[in-house]
PDB file of N, CA and C in Angstrom:
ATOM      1  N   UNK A   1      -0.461   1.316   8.523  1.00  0.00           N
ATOM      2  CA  UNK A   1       0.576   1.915   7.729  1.00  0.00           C
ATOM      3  C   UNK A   1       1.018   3.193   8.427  1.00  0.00           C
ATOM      4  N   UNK A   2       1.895   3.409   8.897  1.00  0.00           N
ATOM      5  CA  UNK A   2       3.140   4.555   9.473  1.00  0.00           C
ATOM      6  C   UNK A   2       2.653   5.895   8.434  1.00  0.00           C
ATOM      7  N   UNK A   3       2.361   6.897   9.043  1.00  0.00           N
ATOM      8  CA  UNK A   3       1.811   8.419   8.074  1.00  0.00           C
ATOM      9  C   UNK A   3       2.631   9.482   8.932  1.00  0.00           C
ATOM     10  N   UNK A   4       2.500  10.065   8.132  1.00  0.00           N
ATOM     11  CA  UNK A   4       3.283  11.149   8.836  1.00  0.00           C
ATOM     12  C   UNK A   4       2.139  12.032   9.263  1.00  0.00           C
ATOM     13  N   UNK A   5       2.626  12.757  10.407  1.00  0.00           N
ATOM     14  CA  UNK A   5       1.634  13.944  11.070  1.00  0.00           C
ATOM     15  C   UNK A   5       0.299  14.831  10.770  1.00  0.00           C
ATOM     16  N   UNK A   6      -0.227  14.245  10.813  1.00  0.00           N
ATOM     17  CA  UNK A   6      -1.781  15.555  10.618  1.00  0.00           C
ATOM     18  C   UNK A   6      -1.628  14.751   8.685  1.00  0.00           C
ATOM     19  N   UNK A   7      -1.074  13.845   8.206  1.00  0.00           N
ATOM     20  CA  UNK A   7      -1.515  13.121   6.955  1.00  0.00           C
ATOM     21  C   UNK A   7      -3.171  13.112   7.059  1.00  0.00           C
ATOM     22  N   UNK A   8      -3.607  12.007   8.033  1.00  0.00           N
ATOM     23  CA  UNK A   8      -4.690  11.608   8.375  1.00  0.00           C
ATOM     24  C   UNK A   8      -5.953  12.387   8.368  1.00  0.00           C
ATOM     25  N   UNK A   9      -5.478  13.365   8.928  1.00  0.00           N
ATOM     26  CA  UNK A   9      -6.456  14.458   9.159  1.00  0.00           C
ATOM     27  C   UNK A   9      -6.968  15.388   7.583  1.00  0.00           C
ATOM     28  N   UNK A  10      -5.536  15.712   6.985  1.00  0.00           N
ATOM     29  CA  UNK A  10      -6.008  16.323   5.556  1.00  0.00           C
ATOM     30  C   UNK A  10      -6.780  15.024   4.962  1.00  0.00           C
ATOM     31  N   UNK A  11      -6.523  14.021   4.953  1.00  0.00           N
ATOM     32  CA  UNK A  11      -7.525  12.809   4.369  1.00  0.00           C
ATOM     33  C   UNK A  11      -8.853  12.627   4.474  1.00  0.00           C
ATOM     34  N   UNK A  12      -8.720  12.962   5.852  1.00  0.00           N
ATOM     35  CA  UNK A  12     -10.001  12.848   6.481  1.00  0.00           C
ATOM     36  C   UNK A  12     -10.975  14.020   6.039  1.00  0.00           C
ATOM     37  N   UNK A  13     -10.479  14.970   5.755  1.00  0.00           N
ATOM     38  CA  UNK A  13     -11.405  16.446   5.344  1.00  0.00           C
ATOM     39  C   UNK A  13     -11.292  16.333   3.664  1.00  0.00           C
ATOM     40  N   UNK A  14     -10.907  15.501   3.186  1.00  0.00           N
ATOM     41  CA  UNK A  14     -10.958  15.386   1.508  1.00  0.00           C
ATOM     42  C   UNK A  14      -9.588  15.936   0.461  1.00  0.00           C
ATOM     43  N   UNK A  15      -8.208  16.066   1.374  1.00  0.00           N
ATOM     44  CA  UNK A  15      -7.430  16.315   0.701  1.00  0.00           C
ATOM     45  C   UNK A  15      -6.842  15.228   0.428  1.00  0.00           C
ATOM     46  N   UNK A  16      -7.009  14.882  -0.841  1.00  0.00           N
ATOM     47  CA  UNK A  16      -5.956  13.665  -1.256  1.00  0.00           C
ATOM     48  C   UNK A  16      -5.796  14.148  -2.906  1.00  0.00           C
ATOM     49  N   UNK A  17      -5.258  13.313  -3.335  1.00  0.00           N
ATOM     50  CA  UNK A  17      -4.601  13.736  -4.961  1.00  0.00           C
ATOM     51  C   UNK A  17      -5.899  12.722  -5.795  1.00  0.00           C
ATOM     52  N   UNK A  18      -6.060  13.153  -6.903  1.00  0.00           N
ATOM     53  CA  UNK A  18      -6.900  13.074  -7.985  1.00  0.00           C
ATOM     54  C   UNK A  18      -6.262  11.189  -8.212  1.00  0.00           C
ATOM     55  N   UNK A  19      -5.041  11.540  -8.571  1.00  0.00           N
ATOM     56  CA  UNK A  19      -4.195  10.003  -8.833  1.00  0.00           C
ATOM     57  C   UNK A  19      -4.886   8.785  -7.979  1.00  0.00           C
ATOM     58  N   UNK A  20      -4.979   9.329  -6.533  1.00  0.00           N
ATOM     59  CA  UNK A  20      -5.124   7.965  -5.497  1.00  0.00           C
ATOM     60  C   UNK A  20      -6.187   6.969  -6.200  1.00  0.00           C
ATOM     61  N   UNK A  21      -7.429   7.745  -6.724  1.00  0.00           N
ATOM     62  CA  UNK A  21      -8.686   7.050  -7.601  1.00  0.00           C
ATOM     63  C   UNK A  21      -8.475   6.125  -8.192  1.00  0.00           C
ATOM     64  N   UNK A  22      -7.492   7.142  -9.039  1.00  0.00           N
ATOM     65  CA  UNK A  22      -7.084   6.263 -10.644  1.00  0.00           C
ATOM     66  C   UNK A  22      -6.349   4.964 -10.177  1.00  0.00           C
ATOM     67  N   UNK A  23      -5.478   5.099  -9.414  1.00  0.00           N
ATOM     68  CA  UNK A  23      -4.457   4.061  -8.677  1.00  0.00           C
ATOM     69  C   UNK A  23      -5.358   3.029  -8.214  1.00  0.00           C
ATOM     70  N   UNK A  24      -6.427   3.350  -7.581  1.00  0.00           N
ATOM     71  CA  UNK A  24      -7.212   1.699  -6.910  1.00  0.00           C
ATOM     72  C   UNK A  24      -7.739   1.386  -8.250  1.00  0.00           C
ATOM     73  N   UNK A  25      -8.291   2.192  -9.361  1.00  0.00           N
ATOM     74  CA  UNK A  25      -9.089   1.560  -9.874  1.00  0.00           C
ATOM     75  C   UNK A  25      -8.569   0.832 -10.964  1.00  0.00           C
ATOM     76  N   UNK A  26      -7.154   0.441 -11.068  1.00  0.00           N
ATOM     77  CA  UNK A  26      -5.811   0.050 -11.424  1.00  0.00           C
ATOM     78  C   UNK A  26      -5.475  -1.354 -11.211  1.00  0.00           C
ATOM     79  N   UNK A  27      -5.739  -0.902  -9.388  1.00  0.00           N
ATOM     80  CA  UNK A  27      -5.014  -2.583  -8.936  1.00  0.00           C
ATOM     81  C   UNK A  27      -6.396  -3.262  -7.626  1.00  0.00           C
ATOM     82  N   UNK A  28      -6.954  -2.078  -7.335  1.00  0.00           N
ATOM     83  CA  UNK A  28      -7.769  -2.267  -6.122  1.00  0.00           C
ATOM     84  C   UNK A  28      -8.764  -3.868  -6.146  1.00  0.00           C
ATOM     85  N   UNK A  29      -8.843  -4.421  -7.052  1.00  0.00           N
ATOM     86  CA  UNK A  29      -9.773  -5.098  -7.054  1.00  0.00           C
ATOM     87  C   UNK A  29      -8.593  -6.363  -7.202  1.00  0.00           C
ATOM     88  N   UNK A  30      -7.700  -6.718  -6.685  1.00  0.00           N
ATOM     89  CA  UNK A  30      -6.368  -7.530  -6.213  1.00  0.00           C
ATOM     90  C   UNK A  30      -6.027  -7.243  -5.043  1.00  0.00           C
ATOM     91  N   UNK A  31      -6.695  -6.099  -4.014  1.00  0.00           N
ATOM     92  CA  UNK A  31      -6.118  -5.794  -2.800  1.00  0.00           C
ATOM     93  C   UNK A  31      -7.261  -6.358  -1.817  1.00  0.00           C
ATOM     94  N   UNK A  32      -7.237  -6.916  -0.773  1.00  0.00           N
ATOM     95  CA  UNK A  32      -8.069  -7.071   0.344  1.00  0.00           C
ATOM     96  C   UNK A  32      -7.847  -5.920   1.553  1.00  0.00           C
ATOM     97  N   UNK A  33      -8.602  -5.122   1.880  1.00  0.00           N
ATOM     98  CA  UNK A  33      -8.550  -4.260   2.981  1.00  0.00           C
ATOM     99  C   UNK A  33      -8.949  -4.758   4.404  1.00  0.00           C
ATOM    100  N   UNK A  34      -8.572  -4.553   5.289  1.00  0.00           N
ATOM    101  CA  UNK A  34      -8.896  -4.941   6.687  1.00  0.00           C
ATOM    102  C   UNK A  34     -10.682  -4.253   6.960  1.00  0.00           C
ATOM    103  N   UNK A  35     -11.273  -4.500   7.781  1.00  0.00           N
ATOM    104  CA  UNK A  35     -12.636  -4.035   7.968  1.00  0.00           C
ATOM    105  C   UNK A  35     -12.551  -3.009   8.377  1.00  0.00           C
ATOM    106  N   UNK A  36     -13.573  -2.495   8.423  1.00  0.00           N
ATOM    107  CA  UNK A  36     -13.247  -0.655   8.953  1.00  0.00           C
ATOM    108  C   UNK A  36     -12.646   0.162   8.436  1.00  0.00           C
ATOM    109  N   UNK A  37     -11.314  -0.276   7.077  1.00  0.00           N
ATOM    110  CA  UNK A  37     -10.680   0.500   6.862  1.00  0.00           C
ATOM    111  C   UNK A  37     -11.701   1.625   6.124  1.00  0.00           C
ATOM    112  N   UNK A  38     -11.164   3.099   5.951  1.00  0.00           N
ATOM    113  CA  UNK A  38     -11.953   4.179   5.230  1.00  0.00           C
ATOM    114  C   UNK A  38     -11.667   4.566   4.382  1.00  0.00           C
ATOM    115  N   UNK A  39     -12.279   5.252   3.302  1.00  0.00           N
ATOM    116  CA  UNK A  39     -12.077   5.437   2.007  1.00  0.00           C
ATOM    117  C   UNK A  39     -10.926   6.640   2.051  1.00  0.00           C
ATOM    118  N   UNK A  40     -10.874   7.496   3.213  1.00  0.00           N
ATOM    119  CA  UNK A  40      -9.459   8.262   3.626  1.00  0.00           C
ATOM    120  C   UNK A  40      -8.203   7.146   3.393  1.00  0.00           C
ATOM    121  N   UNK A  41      -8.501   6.206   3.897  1.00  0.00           N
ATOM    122  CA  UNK A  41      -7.278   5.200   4.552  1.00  0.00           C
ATOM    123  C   UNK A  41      -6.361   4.620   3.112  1.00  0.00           C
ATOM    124  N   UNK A  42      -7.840   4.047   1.850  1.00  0.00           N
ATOM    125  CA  UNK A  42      -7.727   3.722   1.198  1.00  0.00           C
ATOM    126  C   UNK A  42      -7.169   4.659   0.003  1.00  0.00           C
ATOM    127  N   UNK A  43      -7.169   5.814  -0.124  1.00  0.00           N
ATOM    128  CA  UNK A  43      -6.946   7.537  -0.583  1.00  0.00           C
ATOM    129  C   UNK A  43      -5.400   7.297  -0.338  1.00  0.00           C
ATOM    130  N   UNK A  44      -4.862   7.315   0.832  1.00  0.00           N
ATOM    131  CA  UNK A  44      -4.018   7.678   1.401  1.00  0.00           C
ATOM    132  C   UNK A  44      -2.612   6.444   0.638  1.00  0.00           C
ATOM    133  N   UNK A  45      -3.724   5.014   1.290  1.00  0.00           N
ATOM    134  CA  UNK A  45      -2.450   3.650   0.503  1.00  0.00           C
ATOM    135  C   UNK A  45      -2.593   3.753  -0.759  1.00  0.00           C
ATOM    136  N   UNK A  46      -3.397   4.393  -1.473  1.00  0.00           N
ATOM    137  CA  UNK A  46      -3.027   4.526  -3.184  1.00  0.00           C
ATOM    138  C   UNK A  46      -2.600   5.535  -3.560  1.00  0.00           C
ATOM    139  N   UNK A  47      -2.476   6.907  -2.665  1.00  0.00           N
ATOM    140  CA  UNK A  47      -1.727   8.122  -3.100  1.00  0.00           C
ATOM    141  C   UNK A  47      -0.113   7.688  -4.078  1.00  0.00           C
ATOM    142  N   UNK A  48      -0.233   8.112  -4.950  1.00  0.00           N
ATOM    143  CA  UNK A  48       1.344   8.467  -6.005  1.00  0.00           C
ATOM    144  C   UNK A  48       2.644   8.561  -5.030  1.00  0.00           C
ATOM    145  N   UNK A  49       2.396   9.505  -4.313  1.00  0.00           N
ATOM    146  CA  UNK A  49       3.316  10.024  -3.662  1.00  0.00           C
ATOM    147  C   UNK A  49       4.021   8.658  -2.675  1.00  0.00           C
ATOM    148  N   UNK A  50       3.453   7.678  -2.237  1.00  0.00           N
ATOM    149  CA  UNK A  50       3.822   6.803  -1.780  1.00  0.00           C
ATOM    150  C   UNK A  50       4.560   5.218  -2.549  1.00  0.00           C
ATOM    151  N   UNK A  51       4.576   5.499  -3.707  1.00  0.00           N
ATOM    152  CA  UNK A  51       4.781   4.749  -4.380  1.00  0.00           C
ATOM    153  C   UNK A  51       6.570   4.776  -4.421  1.00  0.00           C
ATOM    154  N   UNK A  52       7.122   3.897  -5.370  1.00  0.00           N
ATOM    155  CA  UNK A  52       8.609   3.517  -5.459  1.00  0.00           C
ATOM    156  C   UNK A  52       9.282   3.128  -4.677  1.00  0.00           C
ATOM    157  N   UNK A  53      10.376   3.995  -3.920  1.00  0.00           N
ATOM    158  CA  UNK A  53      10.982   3.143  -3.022  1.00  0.00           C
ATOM    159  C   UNK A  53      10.565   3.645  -1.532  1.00  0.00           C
ATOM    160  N   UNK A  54       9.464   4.009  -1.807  1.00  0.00           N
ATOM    161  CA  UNK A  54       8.852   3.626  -0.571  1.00  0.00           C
ATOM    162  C   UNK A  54       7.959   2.303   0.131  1.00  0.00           C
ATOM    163  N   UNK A  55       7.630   1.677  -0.598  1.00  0.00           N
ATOM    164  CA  UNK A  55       7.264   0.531  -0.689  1.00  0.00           C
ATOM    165  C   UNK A  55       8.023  -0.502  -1.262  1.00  0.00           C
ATOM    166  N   UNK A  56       8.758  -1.504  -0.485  1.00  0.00           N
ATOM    167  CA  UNK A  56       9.220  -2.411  -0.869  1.00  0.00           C
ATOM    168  C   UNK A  56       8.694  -4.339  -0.120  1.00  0.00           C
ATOM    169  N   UNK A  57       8.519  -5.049  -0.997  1.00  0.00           N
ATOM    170  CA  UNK A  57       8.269  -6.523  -0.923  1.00  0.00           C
ATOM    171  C   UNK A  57       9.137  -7.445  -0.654  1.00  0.00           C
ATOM    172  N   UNK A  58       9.285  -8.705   0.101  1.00  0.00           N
ATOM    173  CA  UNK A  58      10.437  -9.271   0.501  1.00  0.00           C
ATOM    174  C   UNK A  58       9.803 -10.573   0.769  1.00  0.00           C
ATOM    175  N   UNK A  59      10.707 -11.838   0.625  1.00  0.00           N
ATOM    176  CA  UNK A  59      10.282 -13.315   1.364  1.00  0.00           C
ATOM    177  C   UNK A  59       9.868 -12.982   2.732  1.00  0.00           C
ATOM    178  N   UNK A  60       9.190 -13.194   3.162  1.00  0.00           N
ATOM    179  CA  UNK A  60       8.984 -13.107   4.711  1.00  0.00           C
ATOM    180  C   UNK A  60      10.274 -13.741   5.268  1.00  0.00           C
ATOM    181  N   UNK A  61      10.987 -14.836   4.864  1.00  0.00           N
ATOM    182  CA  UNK A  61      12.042 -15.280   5.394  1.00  0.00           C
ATOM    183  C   UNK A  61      12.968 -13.882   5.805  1.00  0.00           C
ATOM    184  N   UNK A  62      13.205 -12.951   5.266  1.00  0.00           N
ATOM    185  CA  UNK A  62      13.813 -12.026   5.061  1.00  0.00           C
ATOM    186  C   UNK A  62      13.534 -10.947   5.786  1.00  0.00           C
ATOM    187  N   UNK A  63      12.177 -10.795   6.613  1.00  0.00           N
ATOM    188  CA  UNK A  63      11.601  -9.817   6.999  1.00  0.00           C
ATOM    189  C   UNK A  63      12.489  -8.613   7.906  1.00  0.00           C
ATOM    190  N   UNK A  64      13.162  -9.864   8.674  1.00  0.00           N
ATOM    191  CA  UNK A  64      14.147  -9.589   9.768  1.00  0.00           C
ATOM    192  C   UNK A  64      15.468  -8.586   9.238  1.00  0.00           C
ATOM    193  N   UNK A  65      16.147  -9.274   8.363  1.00  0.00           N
ATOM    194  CA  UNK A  65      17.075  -8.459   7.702  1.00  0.00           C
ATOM    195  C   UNK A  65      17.025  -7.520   6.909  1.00  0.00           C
ATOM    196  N   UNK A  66      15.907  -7.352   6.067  1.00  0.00           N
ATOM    197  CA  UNK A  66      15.460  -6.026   5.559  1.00  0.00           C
ATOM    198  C   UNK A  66      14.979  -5.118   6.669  1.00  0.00           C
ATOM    199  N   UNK A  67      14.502  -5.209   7.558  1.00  0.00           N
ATOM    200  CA  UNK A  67      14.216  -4.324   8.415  1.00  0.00           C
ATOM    201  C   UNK A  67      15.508  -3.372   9.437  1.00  0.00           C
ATOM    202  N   UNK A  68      16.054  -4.429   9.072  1.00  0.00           N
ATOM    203  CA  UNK A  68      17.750  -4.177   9.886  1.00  0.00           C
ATOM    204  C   UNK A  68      18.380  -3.161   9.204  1.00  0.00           C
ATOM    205  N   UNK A  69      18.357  -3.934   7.909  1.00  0.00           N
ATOM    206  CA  UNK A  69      19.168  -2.668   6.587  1.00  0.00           C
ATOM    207  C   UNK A  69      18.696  -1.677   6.618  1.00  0.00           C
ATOM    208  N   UNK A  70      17.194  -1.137   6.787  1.00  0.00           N
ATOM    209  CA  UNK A  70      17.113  -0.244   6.978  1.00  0.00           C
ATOM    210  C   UNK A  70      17.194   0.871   8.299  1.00  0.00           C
ATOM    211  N   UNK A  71      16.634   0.307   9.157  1.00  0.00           N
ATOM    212  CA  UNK A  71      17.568   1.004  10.289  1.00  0.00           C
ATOM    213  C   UNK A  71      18.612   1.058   9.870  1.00  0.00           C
ATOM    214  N   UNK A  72      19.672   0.544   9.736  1.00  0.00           N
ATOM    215  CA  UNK A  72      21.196   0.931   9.623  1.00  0.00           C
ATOM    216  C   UNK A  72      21.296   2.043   8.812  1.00  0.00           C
ATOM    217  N   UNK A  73      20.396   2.421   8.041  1.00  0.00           N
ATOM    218  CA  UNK A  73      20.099   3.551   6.847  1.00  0.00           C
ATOM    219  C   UNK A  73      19.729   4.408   7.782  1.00  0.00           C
ATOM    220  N   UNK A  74      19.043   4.703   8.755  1.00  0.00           N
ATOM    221  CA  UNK A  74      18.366   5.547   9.346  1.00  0.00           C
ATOM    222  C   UNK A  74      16.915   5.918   8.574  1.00  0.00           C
ATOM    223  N   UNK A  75      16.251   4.944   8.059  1.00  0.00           N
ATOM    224  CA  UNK A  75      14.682   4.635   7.971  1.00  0.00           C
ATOM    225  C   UNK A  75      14.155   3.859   9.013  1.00  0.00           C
ATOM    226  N   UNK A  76      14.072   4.678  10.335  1.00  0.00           N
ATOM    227  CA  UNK A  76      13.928   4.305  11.726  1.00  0.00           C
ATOM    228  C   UNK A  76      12.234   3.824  11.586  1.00  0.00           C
ATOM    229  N   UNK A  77      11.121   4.248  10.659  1.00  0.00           N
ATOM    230  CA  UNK A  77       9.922   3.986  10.664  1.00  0.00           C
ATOM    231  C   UNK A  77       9.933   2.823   9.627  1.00  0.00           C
ATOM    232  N   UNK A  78      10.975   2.365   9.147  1.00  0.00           N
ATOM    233  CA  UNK A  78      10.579   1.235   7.919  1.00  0.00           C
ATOM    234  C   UNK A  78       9.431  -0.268   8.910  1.00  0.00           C
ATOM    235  N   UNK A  79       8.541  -0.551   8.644  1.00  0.00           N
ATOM    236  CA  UNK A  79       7.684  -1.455   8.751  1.00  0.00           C
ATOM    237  C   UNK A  79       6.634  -2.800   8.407  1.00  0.00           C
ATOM    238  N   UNK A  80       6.361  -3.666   8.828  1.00  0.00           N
ATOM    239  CA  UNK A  80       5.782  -4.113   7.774  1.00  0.00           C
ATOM    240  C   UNK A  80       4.344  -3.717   7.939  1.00  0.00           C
ATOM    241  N   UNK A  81       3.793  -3.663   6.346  1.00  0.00           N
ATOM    242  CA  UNK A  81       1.974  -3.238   6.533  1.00  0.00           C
ATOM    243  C   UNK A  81       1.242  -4.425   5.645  1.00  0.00           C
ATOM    244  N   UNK A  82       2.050  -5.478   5.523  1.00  0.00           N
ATOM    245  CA  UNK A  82       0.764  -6.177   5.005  1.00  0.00           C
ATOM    246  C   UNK A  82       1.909  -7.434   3.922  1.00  0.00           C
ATOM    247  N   UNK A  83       0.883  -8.573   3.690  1.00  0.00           N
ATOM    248  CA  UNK A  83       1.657  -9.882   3.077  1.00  0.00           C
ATOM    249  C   UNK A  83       0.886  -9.940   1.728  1.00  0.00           C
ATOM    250  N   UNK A  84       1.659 -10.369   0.930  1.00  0.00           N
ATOM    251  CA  UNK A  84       0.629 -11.097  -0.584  1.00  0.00           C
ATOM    252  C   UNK A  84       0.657 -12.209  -0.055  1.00  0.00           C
ATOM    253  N   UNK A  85      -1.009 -12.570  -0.602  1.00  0.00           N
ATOM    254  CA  UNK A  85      -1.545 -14.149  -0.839  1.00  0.00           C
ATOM    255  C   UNK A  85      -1.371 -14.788  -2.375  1.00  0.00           C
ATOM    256  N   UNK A  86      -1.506 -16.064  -2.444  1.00  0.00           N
ATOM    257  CA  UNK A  86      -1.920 -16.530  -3.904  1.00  0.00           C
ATOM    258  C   UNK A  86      -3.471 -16.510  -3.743  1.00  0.00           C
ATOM    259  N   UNK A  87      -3.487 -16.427  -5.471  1.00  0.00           N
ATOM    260  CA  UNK A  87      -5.088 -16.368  -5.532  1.00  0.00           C
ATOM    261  C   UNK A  87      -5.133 -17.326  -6.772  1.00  0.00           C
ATOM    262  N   UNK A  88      -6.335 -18.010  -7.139  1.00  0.00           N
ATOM    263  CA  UNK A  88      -6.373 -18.825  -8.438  1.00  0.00           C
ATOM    264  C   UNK A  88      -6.550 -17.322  -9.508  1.00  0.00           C
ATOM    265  N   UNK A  89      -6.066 -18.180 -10.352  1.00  0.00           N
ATOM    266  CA  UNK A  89      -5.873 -17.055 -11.338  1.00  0.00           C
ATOM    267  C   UNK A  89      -7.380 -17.135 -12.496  1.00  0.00           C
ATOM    268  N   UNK A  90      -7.595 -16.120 -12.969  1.00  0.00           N
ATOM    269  CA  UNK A  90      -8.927 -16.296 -13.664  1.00  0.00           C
ATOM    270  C   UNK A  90      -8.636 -16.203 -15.373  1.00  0.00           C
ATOM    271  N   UNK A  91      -9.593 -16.874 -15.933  1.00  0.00           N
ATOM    272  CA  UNK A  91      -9.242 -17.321 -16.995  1.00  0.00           C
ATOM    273  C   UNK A  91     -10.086 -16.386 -17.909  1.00  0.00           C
ATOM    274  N   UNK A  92      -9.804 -15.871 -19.264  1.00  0.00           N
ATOM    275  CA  UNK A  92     -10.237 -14.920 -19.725  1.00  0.00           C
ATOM    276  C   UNK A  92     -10.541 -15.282 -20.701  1.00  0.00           C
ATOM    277  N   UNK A  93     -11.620 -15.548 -21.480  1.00  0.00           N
ATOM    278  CA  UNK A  93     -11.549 -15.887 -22.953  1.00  0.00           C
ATOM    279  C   UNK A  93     -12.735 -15.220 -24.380  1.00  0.00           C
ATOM    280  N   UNK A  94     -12.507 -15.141 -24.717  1.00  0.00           N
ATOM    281  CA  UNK A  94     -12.962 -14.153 -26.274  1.00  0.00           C
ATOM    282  C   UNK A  94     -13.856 -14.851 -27.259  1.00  0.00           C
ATOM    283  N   UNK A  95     -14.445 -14.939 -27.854  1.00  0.00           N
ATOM    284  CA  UNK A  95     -14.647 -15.840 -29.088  1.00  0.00           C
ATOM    285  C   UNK A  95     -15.225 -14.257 -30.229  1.00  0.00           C
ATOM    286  N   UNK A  96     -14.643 -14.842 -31.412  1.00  0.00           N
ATOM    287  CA  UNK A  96     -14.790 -14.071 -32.660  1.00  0.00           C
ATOM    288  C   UNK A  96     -16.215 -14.396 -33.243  1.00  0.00           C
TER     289      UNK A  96
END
């Protein structure tokens, strides 16, 4: 994932926002991380601040032309960081 300058580094020494926590412990257990990744890394892809339209999803068919649109915007770093899978879905059930 594309960071901006010395990001990494405040991560790395424990500056991240209180939110990033709350945020994995939200969706994190639907995300697969690459190996190695670090709990900085992981801080950093759930930070708030990265959220909205900074992150956007697309058909892969599409990959090409969304990437275009944005260059033409001058979002010269727009990239891709990663695909959704299907997963079986889990079944939840209660009894009274």
């Amino acid at each position: 994932m594309p960071l901006l300058s010395d990001v990494q580094a405040f991560a790395d020494l424990g500056v991240i926002t209180g939110a990033s926590g709350r945020n994995w412990l939200s969706y994190g257990n639907d995300v697969k991380l690459p190996a190695g990744f670090t709990q900085a890394q992981q801080a950093l892809l759930s930070d708030p601040q990265t959220s909205g339209g900074l992150l956007v999803s697309c058909n892969p068919a599409s990959v090409d032309a969304v990437l275009e649109i944005f260059k033409k915007h001058q979002f010269m770093n727009a990239s891709v960081i990663g695909h959704i899978t299907a997963q079986a879905a889990h079944l939840l059930t209660t009894s009274n």
